[in-house]
C-alpha atoms as a PDB file:
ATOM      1  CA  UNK A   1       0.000   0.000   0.000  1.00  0.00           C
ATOM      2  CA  UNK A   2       3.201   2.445   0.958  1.00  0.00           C
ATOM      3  CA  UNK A   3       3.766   1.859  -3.305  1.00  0.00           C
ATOM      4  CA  UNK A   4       0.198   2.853  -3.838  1.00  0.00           C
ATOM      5  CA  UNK A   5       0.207   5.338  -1.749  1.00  0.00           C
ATOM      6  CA  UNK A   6       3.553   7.194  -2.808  1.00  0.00           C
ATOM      7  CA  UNK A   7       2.516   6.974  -6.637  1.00  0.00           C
ATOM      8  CA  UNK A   8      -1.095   8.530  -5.877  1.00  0.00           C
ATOM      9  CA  UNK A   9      -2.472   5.119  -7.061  1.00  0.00           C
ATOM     10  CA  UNK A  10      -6.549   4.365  -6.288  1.00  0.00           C
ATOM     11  CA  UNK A  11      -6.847   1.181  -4.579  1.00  0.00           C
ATOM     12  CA  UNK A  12      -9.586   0.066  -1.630  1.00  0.00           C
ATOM     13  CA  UNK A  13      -8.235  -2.506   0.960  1.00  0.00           C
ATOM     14  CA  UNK A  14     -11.017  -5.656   1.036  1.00  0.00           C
ATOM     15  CA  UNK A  15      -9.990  -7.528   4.560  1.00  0.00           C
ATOM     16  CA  UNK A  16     -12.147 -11.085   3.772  1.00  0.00           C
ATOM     17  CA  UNK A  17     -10.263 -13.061   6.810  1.00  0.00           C
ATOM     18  CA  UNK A  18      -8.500 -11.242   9.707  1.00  0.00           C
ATOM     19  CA  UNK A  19      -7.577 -14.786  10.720  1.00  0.00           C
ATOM     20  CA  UNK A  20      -4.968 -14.686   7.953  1.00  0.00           C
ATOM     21  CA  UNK A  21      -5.567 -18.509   7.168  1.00  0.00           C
ATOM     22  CA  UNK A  22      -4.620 -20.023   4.457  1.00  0.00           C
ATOM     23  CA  UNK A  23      -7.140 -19.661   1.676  1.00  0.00           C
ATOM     24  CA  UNK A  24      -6.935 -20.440  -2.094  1.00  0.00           C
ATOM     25  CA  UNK A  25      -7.736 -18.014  -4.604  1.00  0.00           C
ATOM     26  CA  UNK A  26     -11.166 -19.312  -5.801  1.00  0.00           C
ATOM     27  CA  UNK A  27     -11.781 -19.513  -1.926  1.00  0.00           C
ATOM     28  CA  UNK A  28     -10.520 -15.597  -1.658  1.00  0.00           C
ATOM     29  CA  UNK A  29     -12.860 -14.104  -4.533  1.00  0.00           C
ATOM     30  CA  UNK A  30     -15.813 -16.164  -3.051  1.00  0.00           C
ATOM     31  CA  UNK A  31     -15.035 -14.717   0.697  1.00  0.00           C
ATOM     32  CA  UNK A  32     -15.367 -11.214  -1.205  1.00  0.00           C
ATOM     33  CA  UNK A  33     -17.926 -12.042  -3.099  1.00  0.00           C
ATOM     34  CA  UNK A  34     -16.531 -10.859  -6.512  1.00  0.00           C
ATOM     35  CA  UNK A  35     -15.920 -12.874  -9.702  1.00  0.00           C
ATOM     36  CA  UNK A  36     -13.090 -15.183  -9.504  1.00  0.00           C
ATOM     37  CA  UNK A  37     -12.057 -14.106 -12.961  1.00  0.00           C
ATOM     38  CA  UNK A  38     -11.104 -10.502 -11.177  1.00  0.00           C
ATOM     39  CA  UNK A  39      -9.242 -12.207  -8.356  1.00  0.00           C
ATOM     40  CA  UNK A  40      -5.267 -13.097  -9.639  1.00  0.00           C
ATOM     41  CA  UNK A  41      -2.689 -15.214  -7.688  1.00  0.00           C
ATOM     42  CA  UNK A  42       0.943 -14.542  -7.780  1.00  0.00           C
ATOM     43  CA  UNK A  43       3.319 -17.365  -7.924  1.00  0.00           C
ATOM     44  CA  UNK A  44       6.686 -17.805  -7.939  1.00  0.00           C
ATOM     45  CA  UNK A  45       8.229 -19.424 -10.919  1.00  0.00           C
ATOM     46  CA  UNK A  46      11.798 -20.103 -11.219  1.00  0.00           C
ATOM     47  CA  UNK A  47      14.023 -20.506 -14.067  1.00  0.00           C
ATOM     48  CA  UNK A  48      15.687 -24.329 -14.103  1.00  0.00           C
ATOM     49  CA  UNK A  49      19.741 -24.328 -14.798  1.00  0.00           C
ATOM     50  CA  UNK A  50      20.000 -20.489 -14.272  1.00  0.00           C
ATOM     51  CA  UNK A  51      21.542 -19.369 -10.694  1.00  0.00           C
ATOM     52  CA  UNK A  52      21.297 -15.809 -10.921  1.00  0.00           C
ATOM     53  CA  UNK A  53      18.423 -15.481 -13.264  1.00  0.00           C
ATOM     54  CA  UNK A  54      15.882 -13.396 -11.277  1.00  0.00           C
ATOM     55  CA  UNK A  55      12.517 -15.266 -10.524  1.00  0.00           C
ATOM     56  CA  UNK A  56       9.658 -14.646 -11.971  1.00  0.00           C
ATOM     57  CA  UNK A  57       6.101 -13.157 -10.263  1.00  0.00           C
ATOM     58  CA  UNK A  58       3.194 -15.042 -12.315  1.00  0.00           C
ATOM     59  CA  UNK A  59      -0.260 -13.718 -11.777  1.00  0.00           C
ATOM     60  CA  UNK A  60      -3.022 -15.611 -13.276  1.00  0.00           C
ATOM     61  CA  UNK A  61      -6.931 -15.546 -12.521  1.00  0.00           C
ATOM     62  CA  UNK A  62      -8.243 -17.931  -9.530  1.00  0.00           C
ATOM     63  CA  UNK A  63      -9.073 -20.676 -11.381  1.00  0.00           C
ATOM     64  CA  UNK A  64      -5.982 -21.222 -13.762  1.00  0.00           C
ATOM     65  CA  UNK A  65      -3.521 -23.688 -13.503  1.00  0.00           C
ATOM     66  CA  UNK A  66       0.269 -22.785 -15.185  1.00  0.00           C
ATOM     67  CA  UNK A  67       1.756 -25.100 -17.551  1.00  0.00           C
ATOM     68  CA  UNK A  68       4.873 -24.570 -16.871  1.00  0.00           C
ATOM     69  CA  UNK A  69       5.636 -25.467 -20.596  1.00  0.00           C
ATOM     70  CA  UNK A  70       3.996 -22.937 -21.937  1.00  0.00           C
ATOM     71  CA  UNK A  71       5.010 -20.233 -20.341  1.00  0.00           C
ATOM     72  CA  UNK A  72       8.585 -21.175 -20.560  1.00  0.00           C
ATOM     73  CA  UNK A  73       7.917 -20.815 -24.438  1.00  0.00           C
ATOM     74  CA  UNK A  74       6.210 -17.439 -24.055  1.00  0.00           C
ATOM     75  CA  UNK A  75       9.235 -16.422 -22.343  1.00  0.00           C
ATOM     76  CA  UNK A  76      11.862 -17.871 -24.677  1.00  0.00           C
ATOM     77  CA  UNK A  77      12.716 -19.926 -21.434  1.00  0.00           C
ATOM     78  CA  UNK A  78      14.247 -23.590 -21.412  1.00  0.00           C
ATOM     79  CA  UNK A  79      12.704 -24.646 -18.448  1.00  0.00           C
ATOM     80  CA  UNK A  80      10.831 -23.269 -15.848  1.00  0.00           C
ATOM     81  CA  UNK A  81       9.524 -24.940 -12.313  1.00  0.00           C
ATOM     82  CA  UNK A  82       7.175 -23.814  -9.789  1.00  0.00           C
ATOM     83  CA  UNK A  83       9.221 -22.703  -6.622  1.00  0.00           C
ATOM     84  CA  UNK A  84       8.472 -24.506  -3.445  1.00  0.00           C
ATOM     85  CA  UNK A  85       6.699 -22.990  -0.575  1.00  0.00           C
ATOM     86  CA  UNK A  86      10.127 -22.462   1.229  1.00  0.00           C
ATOM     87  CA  UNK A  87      11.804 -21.095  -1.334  1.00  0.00           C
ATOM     88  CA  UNK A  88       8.953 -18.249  -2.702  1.00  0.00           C
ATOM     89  CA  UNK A  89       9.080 -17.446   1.319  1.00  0.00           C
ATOM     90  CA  UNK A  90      12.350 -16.773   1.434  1.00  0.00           C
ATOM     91  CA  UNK A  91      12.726 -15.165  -2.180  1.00  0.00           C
ATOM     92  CA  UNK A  92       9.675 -12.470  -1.195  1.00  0.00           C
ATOM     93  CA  UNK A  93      10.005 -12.167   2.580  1.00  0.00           C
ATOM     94  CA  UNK A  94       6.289 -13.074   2.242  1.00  0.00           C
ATOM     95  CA  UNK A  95       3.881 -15.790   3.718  1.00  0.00           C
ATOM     96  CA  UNK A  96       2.742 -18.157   1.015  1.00  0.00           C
ATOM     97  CA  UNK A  97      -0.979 -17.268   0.493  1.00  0.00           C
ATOM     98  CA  UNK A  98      -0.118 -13.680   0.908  1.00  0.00           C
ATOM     99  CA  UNK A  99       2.572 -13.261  -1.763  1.00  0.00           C
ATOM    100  CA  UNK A 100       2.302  -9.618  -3.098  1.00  0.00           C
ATOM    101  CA  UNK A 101       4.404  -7.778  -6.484  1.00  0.00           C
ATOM    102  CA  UNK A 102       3.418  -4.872  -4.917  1.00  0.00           C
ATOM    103  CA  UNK A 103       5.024  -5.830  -1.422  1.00  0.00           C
ATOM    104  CA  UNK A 104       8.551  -6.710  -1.929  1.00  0.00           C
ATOM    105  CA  UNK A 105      11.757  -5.350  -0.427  1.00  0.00           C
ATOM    106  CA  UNK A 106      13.935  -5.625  -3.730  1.00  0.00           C
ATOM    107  CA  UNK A 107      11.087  -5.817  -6.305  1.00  0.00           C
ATOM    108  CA  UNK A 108      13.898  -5.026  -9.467  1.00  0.00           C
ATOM    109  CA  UNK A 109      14.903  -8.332  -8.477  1.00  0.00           C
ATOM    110  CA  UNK A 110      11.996 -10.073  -9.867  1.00  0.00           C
ATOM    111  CA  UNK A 111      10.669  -9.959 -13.628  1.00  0.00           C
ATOM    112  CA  UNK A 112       6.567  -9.854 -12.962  1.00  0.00           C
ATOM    113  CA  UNK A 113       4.049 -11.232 -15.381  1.00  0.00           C
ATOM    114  CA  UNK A 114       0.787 -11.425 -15.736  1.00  0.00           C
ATOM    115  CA  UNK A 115      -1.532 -13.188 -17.690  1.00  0.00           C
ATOM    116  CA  UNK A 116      -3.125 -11.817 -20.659  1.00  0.00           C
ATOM    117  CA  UNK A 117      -6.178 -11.902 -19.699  1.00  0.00           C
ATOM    118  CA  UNK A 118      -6.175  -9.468 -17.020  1.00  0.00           C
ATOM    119  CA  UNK A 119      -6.733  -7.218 -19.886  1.00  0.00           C
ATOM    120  CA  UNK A 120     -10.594  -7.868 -20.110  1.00  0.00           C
ATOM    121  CA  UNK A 121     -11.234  -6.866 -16.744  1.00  0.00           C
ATOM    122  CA  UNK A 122     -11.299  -3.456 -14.995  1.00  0.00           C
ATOM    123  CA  UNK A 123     -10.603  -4.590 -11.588  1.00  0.00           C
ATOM    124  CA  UNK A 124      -8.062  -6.789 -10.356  1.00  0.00           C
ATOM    125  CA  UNK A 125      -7.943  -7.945  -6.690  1.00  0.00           C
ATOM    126  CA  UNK A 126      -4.952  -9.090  -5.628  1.00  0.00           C
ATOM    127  CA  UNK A 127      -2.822 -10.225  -2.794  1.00  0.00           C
ATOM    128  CA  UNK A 128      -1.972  -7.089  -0.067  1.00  0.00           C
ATOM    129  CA  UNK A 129       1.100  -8.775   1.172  1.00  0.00           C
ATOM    130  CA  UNK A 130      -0.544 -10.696   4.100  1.00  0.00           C
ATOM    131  CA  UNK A 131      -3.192 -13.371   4.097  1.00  0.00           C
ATOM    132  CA  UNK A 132      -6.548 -12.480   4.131  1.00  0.00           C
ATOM    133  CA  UNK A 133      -6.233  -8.848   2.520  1.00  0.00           C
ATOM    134  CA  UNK A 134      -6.557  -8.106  -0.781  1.00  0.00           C
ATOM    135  CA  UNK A 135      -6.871  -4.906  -2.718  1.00  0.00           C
ATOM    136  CA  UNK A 136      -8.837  -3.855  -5.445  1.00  0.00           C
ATOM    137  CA  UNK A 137      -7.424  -1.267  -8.025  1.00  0.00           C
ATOM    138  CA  UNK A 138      -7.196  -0.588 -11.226  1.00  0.00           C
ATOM    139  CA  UNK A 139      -5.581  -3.416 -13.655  1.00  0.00           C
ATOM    140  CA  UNK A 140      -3.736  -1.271 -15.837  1.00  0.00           C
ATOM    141  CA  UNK A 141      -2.572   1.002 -12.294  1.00  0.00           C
ATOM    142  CA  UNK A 142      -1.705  -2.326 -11.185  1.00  0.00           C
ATOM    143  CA  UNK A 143       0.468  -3.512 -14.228  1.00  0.00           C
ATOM    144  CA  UNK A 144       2.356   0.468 -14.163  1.00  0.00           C
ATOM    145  CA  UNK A 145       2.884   0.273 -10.295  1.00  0.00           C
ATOM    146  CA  UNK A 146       4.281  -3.574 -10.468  1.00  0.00           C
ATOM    147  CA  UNK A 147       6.349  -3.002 -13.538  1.00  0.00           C
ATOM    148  CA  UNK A 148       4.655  -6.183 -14.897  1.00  0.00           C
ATOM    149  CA  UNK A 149       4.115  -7.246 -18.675  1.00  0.00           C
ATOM    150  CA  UNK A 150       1.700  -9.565 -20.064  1.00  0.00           C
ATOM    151  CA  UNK A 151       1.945 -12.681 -21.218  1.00  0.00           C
ATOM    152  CA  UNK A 152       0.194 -14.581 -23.775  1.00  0.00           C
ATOM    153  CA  UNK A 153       0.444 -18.239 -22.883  1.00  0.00           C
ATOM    154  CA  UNK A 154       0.701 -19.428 -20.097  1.00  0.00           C
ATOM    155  CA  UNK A 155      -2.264 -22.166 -19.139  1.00  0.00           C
END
């Protein structure tokens, strides 16, 4: 939000479990009760063989599921894995479940990317930083403030 905030970027805080357990994204946009085509996770995808190739930020809408394949293609990767639990931690300084592009201490460390179709919708609701909060902005605010590009395939 301190990003938001400092670049006079619109956004509304939605709080949908002050709990902070551990919810999926289709679980998130139903607990807000908004479409779960507006609600995007961000995962962290790692590129296999390369050491000091930064990791990748991959949003995609609730219900998608990467191919890991693809995406490597749309990136003119080799390879590509998902990173484990431990390792996104540790990479973001972020809980899994609350993994933000907004929220990181050394974001020029990361390429981010989103999925394509992000670009149908007006509002994107994604992950605050903690579990439980989201926030709502503008997509293309979103993609300027995260330094993110699209990406054509990646499901």
């Amino acid at each position: 939000m301190r990003v938001l905030d400092a670049r006079g970027i619109a956004y509304e805080t939605k709080t949908y479990d002050a709990s902070g357990a551990f919810h999926s994204a289709d679980e998130a946009a139903a607990l807000l009760g908004v479409g779960a085509e507006t609600v995007y996770k961000t995962l962290v995808v790692l590129r296999e063989g390369a050491a000091r190739a930064k990791p990748m930020l991959v949003l995609a809408p609730a219900g998608a599921h990467i191919d890991l394949k693809k995406l490597a293609n749309s990136m003119g990767e080799k390879k590509l894995r998902m990173a484990t639990r431990r390792e996104a931690e540790h990479l973001t300084g972020m809980e899994a479940g609350g993994i933000s592009a907004l929220g990181l201490m050394r974001p020029a460390n990361f390429d981010v990317l989103i999925d394509e179709t992000a670009r149908r919708i007006e509002t994107i609701h994604i992950s605050a930083g903690v579990r439980g909060v989201d926030l709502a902005m503008d997509v293309n605010d979103f993609v300027v403030a995260a330094s993110a590009r699209y990406v054509r395939e990646m499901y």
